[in-house]
N, C-alpha and C. Protein backbone atom coordinates (compact mmCIF):
# COMPACT_ATOMS: atom_id res chain seq x y z
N UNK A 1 -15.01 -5.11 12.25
CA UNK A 1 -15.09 -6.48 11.84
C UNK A 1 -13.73 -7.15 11.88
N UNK A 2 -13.69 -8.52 11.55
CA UNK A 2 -12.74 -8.98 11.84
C UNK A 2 -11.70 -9.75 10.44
N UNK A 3 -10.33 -9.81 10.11
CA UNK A 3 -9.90 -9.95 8.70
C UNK A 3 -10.76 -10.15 7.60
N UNK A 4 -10.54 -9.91 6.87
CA UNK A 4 -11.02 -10.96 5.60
C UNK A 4 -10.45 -10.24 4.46
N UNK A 5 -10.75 -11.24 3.39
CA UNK A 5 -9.85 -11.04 2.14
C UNK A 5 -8.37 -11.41 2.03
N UNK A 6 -8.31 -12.59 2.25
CA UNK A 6 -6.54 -12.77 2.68
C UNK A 6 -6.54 -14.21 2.43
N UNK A 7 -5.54 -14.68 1.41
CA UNK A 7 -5.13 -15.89 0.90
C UNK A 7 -3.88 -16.08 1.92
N UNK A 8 -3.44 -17.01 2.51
CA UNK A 8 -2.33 -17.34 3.06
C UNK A 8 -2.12 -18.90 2.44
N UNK A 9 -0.90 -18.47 1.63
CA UNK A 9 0.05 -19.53 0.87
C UNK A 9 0.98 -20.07 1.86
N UNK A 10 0.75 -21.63 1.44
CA UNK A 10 2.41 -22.29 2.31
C UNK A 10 2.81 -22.95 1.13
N UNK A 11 4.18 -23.06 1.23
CA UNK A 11 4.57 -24.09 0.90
C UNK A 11 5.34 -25.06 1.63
N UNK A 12 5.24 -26.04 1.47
CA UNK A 12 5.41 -27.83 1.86
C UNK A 12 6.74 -27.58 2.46
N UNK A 13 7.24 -27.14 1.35
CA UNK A 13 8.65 -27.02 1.49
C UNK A 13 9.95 -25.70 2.61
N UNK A 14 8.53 -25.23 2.54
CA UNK A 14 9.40 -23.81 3.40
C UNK A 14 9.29 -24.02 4.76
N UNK A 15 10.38 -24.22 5.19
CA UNK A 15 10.91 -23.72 6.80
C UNK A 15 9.83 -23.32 7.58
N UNK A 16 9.35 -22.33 6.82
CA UNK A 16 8.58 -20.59 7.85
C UNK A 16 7.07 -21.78 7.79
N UNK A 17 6.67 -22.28 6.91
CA UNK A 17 4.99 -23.15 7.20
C UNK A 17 4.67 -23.54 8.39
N UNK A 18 5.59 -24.59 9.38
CA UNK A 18 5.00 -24.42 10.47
C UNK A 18 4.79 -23.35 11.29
N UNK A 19 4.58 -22.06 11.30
CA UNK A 19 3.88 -21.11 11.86
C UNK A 19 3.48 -20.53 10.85
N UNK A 20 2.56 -21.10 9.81
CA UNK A 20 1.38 -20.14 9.05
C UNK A 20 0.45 -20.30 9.30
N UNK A 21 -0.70 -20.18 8.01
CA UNK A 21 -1.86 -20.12 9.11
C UNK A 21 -2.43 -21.40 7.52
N UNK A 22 -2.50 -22.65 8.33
CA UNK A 22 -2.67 -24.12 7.58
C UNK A 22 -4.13 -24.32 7.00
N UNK A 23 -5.05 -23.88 7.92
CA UNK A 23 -6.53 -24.12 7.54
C UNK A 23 -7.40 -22.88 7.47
N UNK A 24 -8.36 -22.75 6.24
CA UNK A 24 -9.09 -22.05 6.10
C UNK A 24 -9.85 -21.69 7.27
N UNK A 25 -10.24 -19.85 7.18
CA UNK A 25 -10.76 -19.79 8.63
C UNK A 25 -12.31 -19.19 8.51
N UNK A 26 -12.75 -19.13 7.13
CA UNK A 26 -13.24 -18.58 6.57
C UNK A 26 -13.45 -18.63 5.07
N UNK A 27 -14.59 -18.03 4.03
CA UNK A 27 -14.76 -17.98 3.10
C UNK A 27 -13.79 -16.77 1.90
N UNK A 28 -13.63 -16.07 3.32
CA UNK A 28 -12.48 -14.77 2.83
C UNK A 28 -11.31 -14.68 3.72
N UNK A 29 -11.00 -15.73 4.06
CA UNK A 29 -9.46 -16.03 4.94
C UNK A 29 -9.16 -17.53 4.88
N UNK A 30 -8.50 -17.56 3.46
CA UNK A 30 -8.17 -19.02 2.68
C UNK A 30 -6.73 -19.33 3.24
N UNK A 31 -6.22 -20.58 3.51
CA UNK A 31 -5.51 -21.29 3.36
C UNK A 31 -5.17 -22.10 2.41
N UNK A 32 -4.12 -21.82 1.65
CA UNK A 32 -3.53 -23.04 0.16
C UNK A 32 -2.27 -23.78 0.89
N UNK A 33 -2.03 -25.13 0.90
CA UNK A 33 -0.89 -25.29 0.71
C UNK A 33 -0.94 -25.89 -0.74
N UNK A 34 0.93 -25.22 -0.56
CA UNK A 34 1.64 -25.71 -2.29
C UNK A 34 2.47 -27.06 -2.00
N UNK A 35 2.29 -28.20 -2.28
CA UNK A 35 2.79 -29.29 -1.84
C UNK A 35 4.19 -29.06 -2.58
N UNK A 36 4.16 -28.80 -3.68
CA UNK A 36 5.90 -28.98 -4.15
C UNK A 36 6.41 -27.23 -4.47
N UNK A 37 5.78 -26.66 -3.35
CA UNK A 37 5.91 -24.98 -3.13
C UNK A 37 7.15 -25.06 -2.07
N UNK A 38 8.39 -23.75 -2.42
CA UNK A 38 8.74 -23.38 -1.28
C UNK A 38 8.69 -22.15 -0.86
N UNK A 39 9.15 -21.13 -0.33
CA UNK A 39 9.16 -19.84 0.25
C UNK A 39 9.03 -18.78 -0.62
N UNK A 40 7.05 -18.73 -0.62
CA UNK A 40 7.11 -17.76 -1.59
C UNK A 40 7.29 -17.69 -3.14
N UNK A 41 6.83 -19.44 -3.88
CA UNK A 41 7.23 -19.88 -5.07
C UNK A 41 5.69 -18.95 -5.40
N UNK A 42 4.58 -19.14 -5.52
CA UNK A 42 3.36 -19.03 -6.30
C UNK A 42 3.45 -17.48 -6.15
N UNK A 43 4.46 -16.85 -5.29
CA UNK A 43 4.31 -15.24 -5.39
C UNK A 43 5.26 -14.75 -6.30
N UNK A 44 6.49 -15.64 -7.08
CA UNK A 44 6.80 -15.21 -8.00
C UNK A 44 6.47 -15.05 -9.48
N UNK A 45 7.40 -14.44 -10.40
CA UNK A 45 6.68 -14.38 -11.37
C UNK A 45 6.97 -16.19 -12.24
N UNK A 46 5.84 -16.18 -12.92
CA UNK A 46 5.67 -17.45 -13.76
C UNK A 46 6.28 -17.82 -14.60
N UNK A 47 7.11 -19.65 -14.60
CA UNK A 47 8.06 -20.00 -15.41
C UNK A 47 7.34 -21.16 -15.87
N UNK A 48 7.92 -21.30 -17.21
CA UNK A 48 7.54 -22.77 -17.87
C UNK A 48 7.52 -23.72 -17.05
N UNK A 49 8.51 -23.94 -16.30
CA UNK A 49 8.92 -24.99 -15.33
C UNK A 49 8.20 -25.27 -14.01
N UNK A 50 7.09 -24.46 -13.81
CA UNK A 50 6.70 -24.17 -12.04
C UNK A 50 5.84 -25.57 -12.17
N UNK A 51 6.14 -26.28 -10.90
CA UNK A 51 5.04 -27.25 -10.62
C UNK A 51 3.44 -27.13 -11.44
N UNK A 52 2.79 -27.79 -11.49
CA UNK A 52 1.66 -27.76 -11.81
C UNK A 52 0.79 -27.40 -10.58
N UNK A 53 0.62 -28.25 -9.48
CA UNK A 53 0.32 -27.25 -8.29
C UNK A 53 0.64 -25.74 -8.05
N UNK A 54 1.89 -25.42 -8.57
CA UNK A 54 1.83 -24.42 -8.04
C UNK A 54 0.97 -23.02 -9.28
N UNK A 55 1.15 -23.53 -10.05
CA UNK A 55 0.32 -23.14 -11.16
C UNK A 55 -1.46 -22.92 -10.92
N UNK A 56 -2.09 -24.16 -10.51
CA UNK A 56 -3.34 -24.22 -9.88
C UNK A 56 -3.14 -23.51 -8.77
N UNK A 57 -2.54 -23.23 -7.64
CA UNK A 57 -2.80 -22.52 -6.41
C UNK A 57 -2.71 -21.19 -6.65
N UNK A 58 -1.72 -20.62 -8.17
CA UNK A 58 -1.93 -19.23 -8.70
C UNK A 58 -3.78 -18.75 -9.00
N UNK A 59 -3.87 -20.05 -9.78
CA UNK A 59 -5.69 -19.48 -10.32
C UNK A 59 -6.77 -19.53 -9.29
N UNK A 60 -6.52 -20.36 -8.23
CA UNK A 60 -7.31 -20.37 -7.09
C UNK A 60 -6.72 -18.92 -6.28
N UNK A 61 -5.92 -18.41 -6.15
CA UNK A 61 -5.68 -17.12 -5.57
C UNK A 61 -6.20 -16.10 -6.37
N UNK A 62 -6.01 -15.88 -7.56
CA UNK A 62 -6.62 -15.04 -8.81
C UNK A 62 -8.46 -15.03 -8.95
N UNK A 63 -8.45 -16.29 -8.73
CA UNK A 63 -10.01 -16.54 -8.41
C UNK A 63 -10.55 -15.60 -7.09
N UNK A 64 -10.12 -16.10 -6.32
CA UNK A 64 -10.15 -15.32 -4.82
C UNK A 64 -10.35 -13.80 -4.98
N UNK A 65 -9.15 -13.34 -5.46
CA UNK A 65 -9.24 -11.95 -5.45
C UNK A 65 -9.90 -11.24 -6.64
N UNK A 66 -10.51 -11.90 -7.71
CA UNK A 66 -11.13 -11.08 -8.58
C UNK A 66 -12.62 -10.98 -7.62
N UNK A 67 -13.02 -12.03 -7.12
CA UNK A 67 -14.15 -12.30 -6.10
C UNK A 67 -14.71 -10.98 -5.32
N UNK A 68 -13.44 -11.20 -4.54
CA UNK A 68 -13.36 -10.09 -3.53
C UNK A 68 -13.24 -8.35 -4.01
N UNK A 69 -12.72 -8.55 -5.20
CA UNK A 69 -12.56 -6.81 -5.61
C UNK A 69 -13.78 -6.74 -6.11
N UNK A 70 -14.50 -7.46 -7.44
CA UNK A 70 -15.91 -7.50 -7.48
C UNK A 70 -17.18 -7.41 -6.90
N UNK A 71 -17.07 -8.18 -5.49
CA UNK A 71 -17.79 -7.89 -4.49
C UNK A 71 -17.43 -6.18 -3.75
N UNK A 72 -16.19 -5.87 -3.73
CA UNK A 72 -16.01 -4.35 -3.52
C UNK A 72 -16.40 -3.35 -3.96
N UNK A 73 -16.44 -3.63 -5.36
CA UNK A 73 -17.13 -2.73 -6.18
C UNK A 73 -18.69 -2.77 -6.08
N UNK A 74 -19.03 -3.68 -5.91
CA UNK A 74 -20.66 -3.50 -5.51
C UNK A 74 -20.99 -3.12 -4.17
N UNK A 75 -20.21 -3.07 -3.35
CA UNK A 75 -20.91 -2.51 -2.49
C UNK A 75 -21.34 -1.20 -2.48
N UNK A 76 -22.16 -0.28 -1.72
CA UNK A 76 -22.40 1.14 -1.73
C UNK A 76 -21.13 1.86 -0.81
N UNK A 77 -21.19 3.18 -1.60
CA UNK A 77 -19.55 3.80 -0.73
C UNK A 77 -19.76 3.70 0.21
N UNK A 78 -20.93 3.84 1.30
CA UNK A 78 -20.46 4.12 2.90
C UNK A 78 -20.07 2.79 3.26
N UNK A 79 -20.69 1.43 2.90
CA UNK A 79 -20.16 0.50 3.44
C UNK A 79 -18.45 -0.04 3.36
N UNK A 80 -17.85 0.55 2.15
CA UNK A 80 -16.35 0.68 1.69
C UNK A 80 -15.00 1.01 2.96
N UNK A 81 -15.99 1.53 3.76
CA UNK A 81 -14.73 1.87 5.04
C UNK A 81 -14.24 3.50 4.18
């Protein structure tokens, strides 16, 4: 099969965004941008101070992946890979 399970974060602000991957391609291959994100802000750890976006694009990723491990766990082992 082909990816899935994969959040790809930009931020607005980082250099490296124009070659990420901008639009969702899929239900389990998300695209966020962080409008007042730069390189790798929502992958650090959490400060009083972080944008509010970037705060929301944390719980929409957290969302994502509790999803996806949940759905893992239900599946039956052979389908697990």
């Amino acid at each position: 099969g082909g990816a899935s399970s994969i959040v790809f974060s930009n931020g607005r602000l980082d250099p490296w965004m124009a070659g990420g991957v901008l639009k969702s391609v899929s239900d389990s291959v998300i695209a966020l941008i962080v409008e007042e994100g730069a390189h790798h802000l929502d992958l650090m750890f959490s400060h009083p101070d972080d944008p509010d976006q970037v705060k929301q694009v944390r719980a929409t990723e957290r969302e994502h992946i509790r999803r996806w491990v949940a759905q893992a766990q239900h599946k039956p082992q052979q389908e697990r890979g």
